[in-house]
Protein backbone atom coordinates (compact mmCIF):
# COMPACT_ATOMS: atom_id res chain seq x y z
CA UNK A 1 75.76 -5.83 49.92
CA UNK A 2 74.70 -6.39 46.44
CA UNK A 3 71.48 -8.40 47.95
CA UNK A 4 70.48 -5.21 49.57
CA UNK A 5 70.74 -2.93 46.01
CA UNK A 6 69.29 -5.49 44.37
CA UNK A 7 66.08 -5.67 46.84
CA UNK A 8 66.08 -1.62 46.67
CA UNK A 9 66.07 -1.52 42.87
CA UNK A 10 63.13 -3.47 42.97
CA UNK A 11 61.18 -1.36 45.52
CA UNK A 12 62.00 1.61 43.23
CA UNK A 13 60.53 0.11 40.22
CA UNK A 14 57.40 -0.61 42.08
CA UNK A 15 57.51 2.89 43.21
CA UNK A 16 57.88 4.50 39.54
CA UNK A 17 54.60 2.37 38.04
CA UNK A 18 52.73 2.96 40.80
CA UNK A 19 52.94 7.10 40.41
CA UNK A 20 53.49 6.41 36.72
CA UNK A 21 49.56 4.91 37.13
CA UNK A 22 48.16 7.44 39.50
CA UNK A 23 49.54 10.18 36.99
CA UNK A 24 47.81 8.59 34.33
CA UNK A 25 44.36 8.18 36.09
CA UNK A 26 44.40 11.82 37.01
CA UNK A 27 45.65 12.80 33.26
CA UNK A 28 42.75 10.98 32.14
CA UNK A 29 40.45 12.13 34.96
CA UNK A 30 41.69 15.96 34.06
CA UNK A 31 40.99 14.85 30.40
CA UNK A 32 37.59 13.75 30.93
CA UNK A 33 36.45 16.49 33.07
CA UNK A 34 37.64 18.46 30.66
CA UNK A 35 35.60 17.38 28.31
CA UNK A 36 32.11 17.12 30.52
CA UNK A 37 32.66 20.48 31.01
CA UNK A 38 33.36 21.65 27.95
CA UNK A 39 30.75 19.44 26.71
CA UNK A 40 28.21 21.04 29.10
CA UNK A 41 29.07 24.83 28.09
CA UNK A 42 28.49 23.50 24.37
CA UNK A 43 25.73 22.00 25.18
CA UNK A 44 24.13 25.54 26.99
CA UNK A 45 25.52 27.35 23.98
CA UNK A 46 23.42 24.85 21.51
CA UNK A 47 20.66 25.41 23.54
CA UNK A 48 20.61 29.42 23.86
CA UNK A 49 20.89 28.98 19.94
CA UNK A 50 17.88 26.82 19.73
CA UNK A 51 15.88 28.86 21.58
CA UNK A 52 16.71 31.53 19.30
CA UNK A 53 16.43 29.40 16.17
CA UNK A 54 12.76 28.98 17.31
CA UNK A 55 12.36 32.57 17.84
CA UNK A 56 13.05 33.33 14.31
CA UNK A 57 9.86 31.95 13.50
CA UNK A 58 7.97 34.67 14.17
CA UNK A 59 4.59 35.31 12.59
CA UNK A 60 5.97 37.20 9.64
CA UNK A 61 2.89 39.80 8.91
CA UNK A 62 2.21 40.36 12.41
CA UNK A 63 5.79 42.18 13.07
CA UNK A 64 5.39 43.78 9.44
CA UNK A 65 2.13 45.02 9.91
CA UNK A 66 1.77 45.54 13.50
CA UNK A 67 5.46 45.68 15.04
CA UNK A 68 4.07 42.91 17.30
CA UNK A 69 6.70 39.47 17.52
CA UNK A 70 5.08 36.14 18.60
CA UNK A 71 5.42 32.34 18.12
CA UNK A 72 2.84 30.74 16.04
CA UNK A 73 2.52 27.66 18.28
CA UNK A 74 0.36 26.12 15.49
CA UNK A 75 2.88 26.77 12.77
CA UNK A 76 -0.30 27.68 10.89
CA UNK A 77 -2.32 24.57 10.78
CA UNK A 78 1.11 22.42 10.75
CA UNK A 79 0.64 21.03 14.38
CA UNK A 80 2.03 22.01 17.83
CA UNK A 81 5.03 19.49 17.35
CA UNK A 82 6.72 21.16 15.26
CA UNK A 83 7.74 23.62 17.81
CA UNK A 84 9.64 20.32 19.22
CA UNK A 85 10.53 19.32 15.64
CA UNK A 86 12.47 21.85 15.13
CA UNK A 87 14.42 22.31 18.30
CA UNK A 88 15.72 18.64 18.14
CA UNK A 89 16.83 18.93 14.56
CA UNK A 90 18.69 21.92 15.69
CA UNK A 91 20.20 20.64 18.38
CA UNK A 92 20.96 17.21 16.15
CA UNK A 93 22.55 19.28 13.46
CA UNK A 94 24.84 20.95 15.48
CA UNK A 95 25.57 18.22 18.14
CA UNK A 96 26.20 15.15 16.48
CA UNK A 97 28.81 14.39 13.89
CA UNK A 98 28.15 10.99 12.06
CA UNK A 99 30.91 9.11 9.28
CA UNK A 100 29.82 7.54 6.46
CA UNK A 101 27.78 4.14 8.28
CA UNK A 102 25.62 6.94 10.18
CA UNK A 103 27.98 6.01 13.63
CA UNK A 104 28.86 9.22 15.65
CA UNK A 105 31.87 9.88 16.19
CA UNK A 106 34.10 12.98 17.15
CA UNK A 107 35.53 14.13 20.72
CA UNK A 108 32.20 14.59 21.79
CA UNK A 109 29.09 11.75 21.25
CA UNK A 110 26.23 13.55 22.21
CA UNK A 111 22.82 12.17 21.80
CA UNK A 112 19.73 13.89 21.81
CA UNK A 113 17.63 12.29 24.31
CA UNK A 114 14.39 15.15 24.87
CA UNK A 115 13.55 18.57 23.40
CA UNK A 116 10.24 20.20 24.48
CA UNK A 117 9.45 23.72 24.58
CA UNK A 118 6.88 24.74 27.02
CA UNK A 119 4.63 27.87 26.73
CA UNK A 120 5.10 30.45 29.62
CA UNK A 121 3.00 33.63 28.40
CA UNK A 122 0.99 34.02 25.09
CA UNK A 123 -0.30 37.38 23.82
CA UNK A 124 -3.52 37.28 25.34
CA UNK A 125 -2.35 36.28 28.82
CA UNK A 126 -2.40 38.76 31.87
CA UNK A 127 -3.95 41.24 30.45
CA UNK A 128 -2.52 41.29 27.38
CA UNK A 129 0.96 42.07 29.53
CA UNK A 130 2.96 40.79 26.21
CA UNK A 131 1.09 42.94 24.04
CA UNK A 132 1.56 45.59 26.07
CA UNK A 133 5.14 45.85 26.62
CA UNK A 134 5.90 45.25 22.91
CA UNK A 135 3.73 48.63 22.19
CA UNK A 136 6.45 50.47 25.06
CA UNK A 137 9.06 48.99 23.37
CA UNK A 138 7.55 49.98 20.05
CA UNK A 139 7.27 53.54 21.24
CA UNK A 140 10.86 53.96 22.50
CA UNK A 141 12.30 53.04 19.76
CA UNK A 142 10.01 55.42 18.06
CA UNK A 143 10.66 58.73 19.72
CA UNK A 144 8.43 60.01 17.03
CA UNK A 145 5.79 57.48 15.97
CA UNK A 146 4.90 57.41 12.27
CA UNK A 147 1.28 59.14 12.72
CA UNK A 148 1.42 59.95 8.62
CA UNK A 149 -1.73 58.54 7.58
CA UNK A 150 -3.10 58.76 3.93
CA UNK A 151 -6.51 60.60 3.64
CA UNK A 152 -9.08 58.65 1.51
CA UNK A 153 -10.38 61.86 -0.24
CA UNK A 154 -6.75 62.33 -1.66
CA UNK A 155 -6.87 59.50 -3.07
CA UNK A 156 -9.58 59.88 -4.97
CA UNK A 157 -9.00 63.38 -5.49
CA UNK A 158 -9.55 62.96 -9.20
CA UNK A 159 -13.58 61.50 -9.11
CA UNK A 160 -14.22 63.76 -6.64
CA UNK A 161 -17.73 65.23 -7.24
CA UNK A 162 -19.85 68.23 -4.90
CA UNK A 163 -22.90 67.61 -4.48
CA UNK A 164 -24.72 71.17 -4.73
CA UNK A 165 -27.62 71.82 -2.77
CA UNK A 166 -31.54 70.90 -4.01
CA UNK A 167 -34.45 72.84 -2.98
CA UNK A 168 -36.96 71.77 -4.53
CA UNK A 169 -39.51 74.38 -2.92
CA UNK A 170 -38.14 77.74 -2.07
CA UNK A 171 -41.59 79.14 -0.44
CA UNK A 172 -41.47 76.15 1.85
CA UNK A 173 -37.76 76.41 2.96
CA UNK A 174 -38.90 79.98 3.84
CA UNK A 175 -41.50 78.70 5.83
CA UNK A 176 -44.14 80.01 3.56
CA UNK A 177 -47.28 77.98 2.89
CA UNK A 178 -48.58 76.07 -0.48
CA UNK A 179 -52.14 76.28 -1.86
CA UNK A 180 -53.24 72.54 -3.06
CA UNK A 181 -55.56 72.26 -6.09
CA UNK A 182 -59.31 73.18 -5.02
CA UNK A 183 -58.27 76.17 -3.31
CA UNK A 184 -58.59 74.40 0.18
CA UNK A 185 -55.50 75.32 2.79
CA UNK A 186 -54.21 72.13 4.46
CA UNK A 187 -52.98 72.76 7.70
CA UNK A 188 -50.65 69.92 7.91
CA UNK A 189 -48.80 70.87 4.82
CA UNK A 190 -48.60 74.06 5.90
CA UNK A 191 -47.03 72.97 9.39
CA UNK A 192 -44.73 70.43 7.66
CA UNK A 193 -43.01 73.48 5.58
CA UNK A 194 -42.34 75.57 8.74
CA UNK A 195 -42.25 73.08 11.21
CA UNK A 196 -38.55 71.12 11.44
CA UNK A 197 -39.54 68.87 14.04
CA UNK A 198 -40.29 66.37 11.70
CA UNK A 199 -37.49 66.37 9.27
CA UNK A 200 -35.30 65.99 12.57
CA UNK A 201 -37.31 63.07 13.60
CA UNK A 202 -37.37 61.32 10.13
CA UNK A 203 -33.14 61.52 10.58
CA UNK A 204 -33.02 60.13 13.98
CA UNK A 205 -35.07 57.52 12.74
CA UNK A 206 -33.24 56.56 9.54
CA UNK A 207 -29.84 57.88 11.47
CA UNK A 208 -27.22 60.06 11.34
CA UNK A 209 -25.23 58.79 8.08
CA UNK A 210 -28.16 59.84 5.94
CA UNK A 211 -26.99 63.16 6.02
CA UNK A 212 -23.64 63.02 7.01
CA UNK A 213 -23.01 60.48 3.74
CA UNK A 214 -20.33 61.63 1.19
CA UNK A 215 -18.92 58.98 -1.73
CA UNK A 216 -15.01 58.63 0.16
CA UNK A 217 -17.16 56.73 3.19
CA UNK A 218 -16.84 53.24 3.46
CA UNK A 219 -20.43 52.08 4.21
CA UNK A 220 -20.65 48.60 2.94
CA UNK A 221 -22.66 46.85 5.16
CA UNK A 222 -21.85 43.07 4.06
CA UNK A 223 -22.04 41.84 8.02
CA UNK A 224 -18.13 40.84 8.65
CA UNK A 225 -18.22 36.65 8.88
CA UNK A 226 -15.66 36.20 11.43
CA UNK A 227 -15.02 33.17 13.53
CA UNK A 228 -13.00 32.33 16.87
CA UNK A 229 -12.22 35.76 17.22
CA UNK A 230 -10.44 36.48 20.74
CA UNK A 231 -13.15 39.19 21.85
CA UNK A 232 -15.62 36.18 21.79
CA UNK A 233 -13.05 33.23 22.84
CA UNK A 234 -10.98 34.45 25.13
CA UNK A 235 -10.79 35.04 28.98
CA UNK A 236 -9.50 38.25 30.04
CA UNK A 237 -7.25 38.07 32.91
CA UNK A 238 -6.71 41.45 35.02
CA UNK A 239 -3.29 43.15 34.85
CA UNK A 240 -1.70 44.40 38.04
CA UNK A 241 -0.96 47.72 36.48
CA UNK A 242 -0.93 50.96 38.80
CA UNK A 243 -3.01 53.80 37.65
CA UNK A 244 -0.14 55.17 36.61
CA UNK A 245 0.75 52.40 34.19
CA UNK A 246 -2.86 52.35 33.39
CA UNK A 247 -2.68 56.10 32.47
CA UNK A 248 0.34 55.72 30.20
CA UNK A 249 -0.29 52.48 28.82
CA UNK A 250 -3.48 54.65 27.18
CA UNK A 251 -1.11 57.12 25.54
CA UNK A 252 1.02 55.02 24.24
CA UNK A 253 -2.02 52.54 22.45
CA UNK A 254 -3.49 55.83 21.14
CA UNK A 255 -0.54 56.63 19.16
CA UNK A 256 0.22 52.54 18.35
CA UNK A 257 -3.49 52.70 17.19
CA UNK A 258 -3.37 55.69 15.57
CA UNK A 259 -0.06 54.30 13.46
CA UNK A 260 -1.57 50.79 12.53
CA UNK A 261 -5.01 51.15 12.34
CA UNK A 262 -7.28 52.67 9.63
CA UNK A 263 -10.68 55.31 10.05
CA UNK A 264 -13.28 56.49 7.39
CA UNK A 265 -11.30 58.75 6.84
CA UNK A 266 -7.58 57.44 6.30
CA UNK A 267 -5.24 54.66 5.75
CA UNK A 268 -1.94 53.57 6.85
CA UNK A 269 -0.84 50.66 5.00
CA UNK A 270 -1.73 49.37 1.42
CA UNK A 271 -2.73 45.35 2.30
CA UNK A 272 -6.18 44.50 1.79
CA UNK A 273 -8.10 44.74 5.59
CA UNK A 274 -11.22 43.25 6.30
CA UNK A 275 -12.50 46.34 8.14
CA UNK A 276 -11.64 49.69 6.21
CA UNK A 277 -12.98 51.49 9.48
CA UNK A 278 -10.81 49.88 11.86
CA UNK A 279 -10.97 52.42 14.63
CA UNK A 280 -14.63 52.73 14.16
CA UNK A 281 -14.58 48.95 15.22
CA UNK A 282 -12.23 49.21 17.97
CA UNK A 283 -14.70 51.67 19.60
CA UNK A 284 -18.04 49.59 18.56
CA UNK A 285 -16.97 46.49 17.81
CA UNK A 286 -20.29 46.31 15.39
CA UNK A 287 -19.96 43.47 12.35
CA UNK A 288 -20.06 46.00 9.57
CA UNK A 289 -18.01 48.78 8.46
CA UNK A 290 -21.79 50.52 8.01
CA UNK A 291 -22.89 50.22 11.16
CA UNK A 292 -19.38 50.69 13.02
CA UNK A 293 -19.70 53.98 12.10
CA UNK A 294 -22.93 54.92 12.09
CA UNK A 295 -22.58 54.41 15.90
CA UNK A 296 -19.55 56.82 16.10
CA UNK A 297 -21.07 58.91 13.81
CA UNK A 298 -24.38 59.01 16.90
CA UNK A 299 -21.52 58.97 19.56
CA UNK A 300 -20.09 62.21 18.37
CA UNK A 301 -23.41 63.76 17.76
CA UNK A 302 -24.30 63.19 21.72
CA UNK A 303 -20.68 64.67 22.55
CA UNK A 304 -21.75 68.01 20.18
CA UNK A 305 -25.43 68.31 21.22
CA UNK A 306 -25.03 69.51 24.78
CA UNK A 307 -22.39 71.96 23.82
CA UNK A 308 -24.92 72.99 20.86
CA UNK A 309 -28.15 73.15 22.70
CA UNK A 310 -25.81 75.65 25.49
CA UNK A 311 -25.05 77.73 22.48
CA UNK A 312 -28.52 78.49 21.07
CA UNK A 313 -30.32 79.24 24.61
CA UNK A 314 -27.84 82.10 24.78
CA UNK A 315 -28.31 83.72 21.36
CA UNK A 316 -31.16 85.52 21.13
CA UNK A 317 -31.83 85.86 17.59
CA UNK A 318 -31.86 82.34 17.15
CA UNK A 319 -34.84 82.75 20.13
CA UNK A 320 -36.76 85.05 18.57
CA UNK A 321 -36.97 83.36 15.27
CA UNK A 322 -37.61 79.99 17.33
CA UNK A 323 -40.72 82.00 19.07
CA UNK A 324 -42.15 83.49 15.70
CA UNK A 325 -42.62 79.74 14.22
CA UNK A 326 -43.73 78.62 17.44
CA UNK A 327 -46.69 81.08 17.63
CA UNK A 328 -47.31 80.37 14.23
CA UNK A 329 -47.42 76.38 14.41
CA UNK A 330 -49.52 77.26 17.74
CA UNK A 331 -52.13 79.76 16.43
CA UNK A 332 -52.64 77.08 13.44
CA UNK A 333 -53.17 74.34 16.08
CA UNK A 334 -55.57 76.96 18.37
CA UNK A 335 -52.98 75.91 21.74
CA UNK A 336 -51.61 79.40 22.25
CA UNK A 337 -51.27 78.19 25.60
CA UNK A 338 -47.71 75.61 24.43
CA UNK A 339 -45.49 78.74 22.54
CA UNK A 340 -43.30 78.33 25.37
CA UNK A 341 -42.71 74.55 24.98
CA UNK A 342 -42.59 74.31 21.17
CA UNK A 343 -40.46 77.00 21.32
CA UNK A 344 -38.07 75.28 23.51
CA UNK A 345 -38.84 71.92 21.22
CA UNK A 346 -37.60 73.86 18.21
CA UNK A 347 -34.35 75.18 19.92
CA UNK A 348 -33.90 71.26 20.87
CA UNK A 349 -34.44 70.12 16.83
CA UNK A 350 -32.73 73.19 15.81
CA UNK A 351 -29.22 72.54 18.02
CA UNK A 352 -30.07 68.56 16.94
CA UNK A 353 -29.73 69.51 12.99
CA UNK A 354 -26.57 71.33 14.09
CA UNK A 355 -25.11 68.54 15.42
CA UNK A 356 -26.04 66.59 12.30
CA UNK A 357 -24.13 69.39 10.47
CA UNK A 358 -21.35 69.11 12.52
CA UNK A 359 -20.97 65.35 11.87
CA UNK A 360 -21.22 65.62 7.85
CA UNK A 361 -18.67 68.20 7.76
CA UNK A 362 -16.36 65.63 9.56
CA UNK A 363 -16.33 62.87 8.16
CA UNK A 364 -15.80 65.71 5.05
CA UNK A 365 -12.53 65.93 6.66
CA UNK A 366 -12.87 69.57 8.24
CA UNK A 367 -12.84 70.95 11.72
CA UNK A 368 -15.58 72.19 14.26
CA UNK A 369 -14.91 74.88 16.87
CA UNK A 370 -15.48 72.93 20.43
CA UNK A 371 -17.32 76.10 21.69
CA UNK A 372 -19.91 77.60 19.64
CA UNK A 373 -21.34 80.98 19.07
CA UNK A 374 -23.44 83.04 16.70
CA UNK A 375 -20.44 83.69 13.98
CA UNK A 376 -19.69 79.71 13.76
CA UNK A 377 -22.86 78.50 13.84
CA UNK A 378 -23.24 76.47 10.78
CA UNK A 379 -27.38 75.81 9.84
CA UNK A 380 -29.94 78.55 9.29
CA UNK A 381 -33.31 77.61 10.28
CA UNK A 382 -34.24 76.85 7.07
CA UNK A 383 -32.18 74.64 5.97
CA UNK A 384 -33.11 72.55 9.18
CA UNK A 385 -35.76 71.05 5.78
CA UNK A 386 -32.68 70.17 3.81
CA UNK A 387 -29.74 69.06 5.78
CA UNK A 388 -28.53 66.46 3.08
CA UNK A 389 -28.03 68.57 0.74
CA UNK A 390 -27.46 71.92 2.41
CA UNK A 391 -23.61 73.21 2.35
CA UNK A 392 -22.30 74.83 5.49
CA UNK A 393 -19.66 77.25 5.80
CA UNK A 394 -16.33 75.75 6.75
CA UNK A 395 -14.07 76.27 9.58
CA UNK A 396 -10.01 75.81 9.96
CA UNK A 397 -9.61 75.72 14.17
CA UNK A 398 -11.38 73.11 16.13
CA UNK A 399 -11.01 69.00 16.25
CA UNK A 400 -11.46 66.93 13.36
CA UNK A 401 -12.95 63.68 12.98
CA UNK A 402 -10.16 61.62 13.98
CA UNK A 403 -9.39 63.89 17.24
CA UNK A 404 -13.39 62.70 18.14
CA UNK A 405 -11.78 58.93 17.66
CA UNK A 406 -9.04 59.83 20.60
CA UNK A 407 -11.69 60.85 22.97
CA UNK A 408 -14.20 57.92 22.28
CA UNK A 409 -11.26 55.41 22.19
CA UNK A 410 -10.97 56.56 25.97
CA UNK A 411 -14.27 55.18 27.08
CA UNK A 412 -13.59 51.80 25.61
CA UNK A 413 -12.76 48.85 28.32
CA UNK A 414 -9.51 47.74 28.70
CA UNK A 415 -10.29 44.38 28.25
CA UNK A 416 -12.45 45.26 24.63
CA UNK A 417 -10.18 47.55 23.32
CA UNK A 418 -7.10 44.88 23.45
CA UNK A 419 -9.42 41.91 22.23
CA UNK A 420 -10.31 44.09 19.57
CA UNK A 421 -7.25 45.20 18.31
CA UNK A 422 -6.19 41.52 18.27
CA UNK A 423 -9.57 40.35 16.37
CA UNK A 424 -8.44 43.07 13.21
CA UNK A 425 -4.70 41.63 13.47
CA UNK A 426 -6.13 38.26 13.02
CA UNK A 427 -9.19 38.77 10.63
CA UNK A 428 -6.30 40.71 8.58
CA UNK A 429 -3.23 38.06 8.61
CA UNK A 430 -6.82 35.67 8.00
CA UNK A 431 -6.67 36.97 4.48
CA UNK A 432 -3.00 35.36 3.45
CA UNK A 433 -3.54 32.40 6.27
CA UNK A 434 -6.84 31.52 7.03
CA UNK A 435 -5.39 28.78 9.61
CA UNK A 436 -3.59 31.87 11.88
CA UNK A 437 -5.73 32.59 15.49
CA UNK A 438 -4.29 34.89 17.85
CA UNK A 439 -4.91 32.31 20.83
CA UNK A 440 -1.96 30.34 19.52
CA UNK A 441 0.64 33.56 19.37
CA UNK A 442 3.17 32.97 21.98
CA UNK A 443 5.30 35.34 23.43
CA UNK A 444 7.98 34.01 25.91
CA UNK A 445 8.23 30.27 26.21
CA UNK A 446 10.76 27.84 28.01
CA UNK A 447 12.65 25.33 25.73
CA UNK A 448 13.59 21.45 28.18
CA UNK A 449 16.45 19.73 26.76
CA UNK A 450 18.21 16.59 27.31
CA UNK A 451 21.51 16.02 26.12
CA UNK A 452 23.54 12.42 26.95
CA UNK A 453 27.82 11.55 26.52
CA UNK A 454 29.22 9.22 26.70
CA UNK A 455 31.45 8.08 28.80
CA UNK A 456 35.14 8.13 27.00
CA UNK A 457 38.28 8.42 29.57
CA UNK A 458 37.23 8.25 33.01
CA UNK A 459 34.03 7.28 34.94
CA UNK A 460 33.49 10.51 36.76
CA UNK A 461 31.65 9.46 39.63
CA UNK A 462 28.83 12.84 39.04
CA UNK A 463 26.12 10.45 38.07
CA UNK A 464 25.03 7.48 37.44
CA UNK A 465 24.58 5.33 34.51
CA UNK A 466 26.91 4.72 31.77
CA UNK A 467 26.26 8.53 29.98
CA UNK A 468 26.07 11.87 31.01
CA UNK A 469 23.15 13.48 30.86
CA UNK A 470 22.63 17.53 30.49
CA UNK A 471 19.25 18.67 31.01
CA UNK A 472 18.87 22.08 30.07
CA UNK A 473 16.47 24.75 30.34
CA UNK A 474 16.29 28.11 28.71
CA UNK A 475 13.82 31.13 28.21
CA UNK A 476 12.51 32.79 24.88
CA UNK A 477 11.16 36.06 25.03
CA UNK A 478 10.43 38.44 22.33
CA UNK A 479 9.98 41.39 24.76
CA UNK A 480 12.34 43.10 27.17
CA UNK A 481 11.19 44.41 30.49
C-alpha cells in the first residue's frame, strides 16, 4: 500500500512541472505578443508622426505669401536626402533608448533598418490638381476672400502731379490752316492740322502707353532674367475636370488671383516682387513689366473699339462734323469722288482715339460706361491732335481697369495661366532663395519604413529570422479632398 502512494506522488509531481512549464511558455508567449503588438502600434504611431514631422517643413514664404503648402524636396539646394535624413533621425530619436556605452536597451530594442519617402504628386502634376484643391480649400475657409488691395496712386498721393493740357497751336486744333513764311499755302500742313488720321497712326505705331502713360505706372522695361521657370520646363498634364469643375475652378482662381497677385494699378502685399504688374503677366506672360502691359493696355483697346465705332455710326453730329473735314481734306486733294470713304476713315480714327481715351483714364484708376452714347463720349474731334495731353471728363458707373483684368484673365489657357502663376511664386520666393524651383514642391508623398525587434521572450513563429521586422507605409498630404 505505501508502494502504490509512493508511485502516485511521483506521477503528481511530474504532472505539476509539466503544467507549471506549459503555463510559463504561454505567460511568456502572452508576454511577447504583447509586446510585438504593442511594439507594432508604436511603431505606426512613430511613423504617422514622422510623416508629419516632414510635413512641417513646408516652404515657409510660399504658405505666407500664397496660402499654398508644399515640400521642398530639395531642401533648397541641401540635397534630396535630406527628406530621408530627417525621417530616420525622427524615428531614431523616438525609438531607440541607448545607456551610457551607446547599447540599447529598454522593453523595446528597435532598430532602424530603412526610411525613404517617396514622391506621389508634386504641384505641377495633373494639371496642377494640388494647386488646385489648395485654392478650394483656401476659399472655404475664406467665405469672404481678402480682395482689399492697396491702390498705387494712394500711395503716392503726396507727389502726385496733373499734367494740364498743351496746345501749342490753337488755329490748328480747330482745324484751321497756317500760312508758312513766303506767303505760299502748303497743302500738307494744312491737311496735317485737320486731318487726325495721322496722329492716330503715329500712336498705333509707337502704341497705346504713349498716351495712356501717367507717373503711378510701372513701365520699367529691364527684360525680367528668369531661368527654369515652369511655363518653359514643365509638361502639362490634362486634368479630368468636368466642365463644371472647369467652370468653378475659374471663379475661385479669379478671386485667389485677385488676393495674391499685384496690377498697375494696386498691391497686396509689401515684399519686394520681381513683376510689379503681376496680372498683366499672367495674361501676357511678356518679360517686362513695360511690355506686359502695353499688351493689355492694346487688349482692352480691341475689347472698347467695336463697342466705340457702334456708338459713333449712330450719332449724327459726330457724322456731320466727320463729313465737313472729309470734303474739306477731299476738295484739297481734287478726289471729291472718296468723301464717303474718308468720311467713314475718320469715324474709324475718331472711335480709335476714343478708345485710346478710354484706356488712359484707366489705368488713371476711373471707370468707363460699357455702352456709349453722345453724353459719355469722352474726345472732341479736336483733341483727336492732342490725346496725351488732353483731359477727358470723368465718369463714376462702368468697369474699371482691374474689372478689364477679370475678363482677359478668362481667355488665358488653363495650362498658361497655372504655369504662370507658379513662375511669379518662384521668381518671388527667388529673391530670399535663389536655389527654390517650383518643380521640386511636393504635395502628398508616401514615407517606407523599416523597423526591426528583437526577439526577447518567445520566438513567435510570425517570421523568420532572429528580429521582427515592421515595414511601414504612410501618406503625407497637405490637401484634403
Amino acid at each position: 500500500m505505501l508502494k502504490i502512494i509512493k508511485d502516485t506522488g511521483g506521477q503528481v509531481t511530474v504532472f505539476l512541472t509539466l503544467i507549471f512549464l506549459v503555463l510559463v511558455t504561454i505567460f511568456f508567449a502572452c508576454l511577447e505578443i504583447i509586446r510585438y503588438e504593442q511594439a507594432k502600434g508604436r511603431v505606426n504611431h512613430l511613423t504617422v508622426g514622422a510623416v508629419e514631422h516632414l510635413m512641417a517643413d513646408y516652404e515657409v514664404e510660399l504658405a505666407d505669401w500664397y496660402h499654398i503648402y508644399a515640400l521642398d524636396t530639395n531642401y533648397l539646394g541641401q540635397g534630396k536626402e535630406v527628406m530621408n535624413h530627417r525621417v530616420w533621425d525622427y524615428l531614431e530619436q523616438n525609438l531607440m533608448d541607448y545607456n551610457l556605452f551607446g547599447i540599447s536597451k529598454g522593453f523595446y530594442r528597435f532598430m532602424v533598418v530603412d526610411a525613404q519617402v517617396e514622391p506621389e504628386e508634386y504641384i505641377y502634376t495633373k494639371g496642377c490638381h494640388s494647386l488646385k484643391q489648395q485654392i478650394k480649400n483656401w476659399m472655404d475657409s475664406n467665405i469672404i476672400p481678402n480682395m482689399k488691395r492697396t491702390k498705387r496712386t494712394d500711395i503716392k498721393a503726396n507727389s502726385r502731379k496733373k499734367k494740364k493740357p498743351i496746345v501749342e497751336n490753337n488755329s490748328s486744333n480747330k482745324g484751321e490752316s497756317e500760312k508758312p513764311q513766303g506767303g505760299n499755302i502748303n497743302i500738307d500742313e494744312i491737311l496735317a492740322g485737320i486731318d487726325p488720321r495721322n496722329a492716330i497712326e503715329e500712336i498705333k505705331s509707337l502704341g497705346v502707353l504713349t498716351v495712356a502713360y501717367n507717373p503711378y505706372l510701372p513701365l520699367s522695361k529691364e527684360i525680367k532674367q528668369i531661368g527654369n521657370m515652369p511655363s518653359s520646363t514643365l509638361n502639362w498634364e490634362k486634368g479630368e475636370d468636368s466642365l463644371f469643375e472647369q467652370a468653378e475652378q475659374k471663379l475661385l482662381l479669379e478671386s485667389y488671383i485677385f488676393s495674391h497677385f499685384q496690377s498697375a494699378l494696386s498691391i497686396v502685399r509689401e515684399e519686394e516682387t520681381v513683376y510689379e504688374n503681376e496680372i498683366e503677366y499672367l495674361i501676357t506672360g511678356k518679360n517686362s513689366d513695360y511690355t506686359c502691359l502695353s499688351k493689355v493696355s492694346k487688349e482692352i483697346l480691341l475689347i472698347r473699339l467695336p463697342i466705340n465705332i457702334a456708338a459713333i455710326m449712330k450719332d449724327s453730329m459726330k457724322k456731320s462734323e466727320a463729313l465737313g473735314v472729309a470734303t474739306a481734306i477731299c476738295a484739297l486733294t481734287f478726289q471729291p469722288e472718296a468723301v464717303e470713304g474718308v468720311q467713314n476713315a475718320i469715324l474709324l480714327a475718331w472711335a480709335y482715339g476714343e478708345s485710346v481715351a478710354e484706356v488712359k483714364c484707366l489705368l488713371q484708376g476711373e471707370k468707363i460706361p460699357l455702352i456709349k452714347n453722345r453724353e459719355n463720349w469722352k474726345v472732341a474731334f479736336h483733341q483727336l491732335f492732342y490725346l496725351k495731353n488732353a483731359s477727358f471728363k470723368t465718369s463714376k458707373e462702368g468697369m474699371d481697369y482691374e474689372d478689364y483684368l477679370k475678363i482677359l484673365l478668362v481667355k488665358v489657357k488653363e495650362k498658361d495661366l497655372y504655369f504662370r502663376m507658379l513662375d511669379l511664386m518662384q521668381a518671388n520666393i527667388n529673391l530670399k532663395y535663389p536655389e527654390f524651383q517650383m518643380k521640386d514642391c511636393m504635395t502628398k508623398y508616401k514615407v517606407n519604413t523599416e523597423i526591426s525587434l528583437d526577439r526577447r521572450f518567445f520566438h513567435i513563429p510570425i517570421q523568420e529570422g532572429s528580429q521582427y521586422k515592421f515595414c511601414i507605409q504612410q501618406t503625407g498630404n497637405y490637401q484634403y479632398e
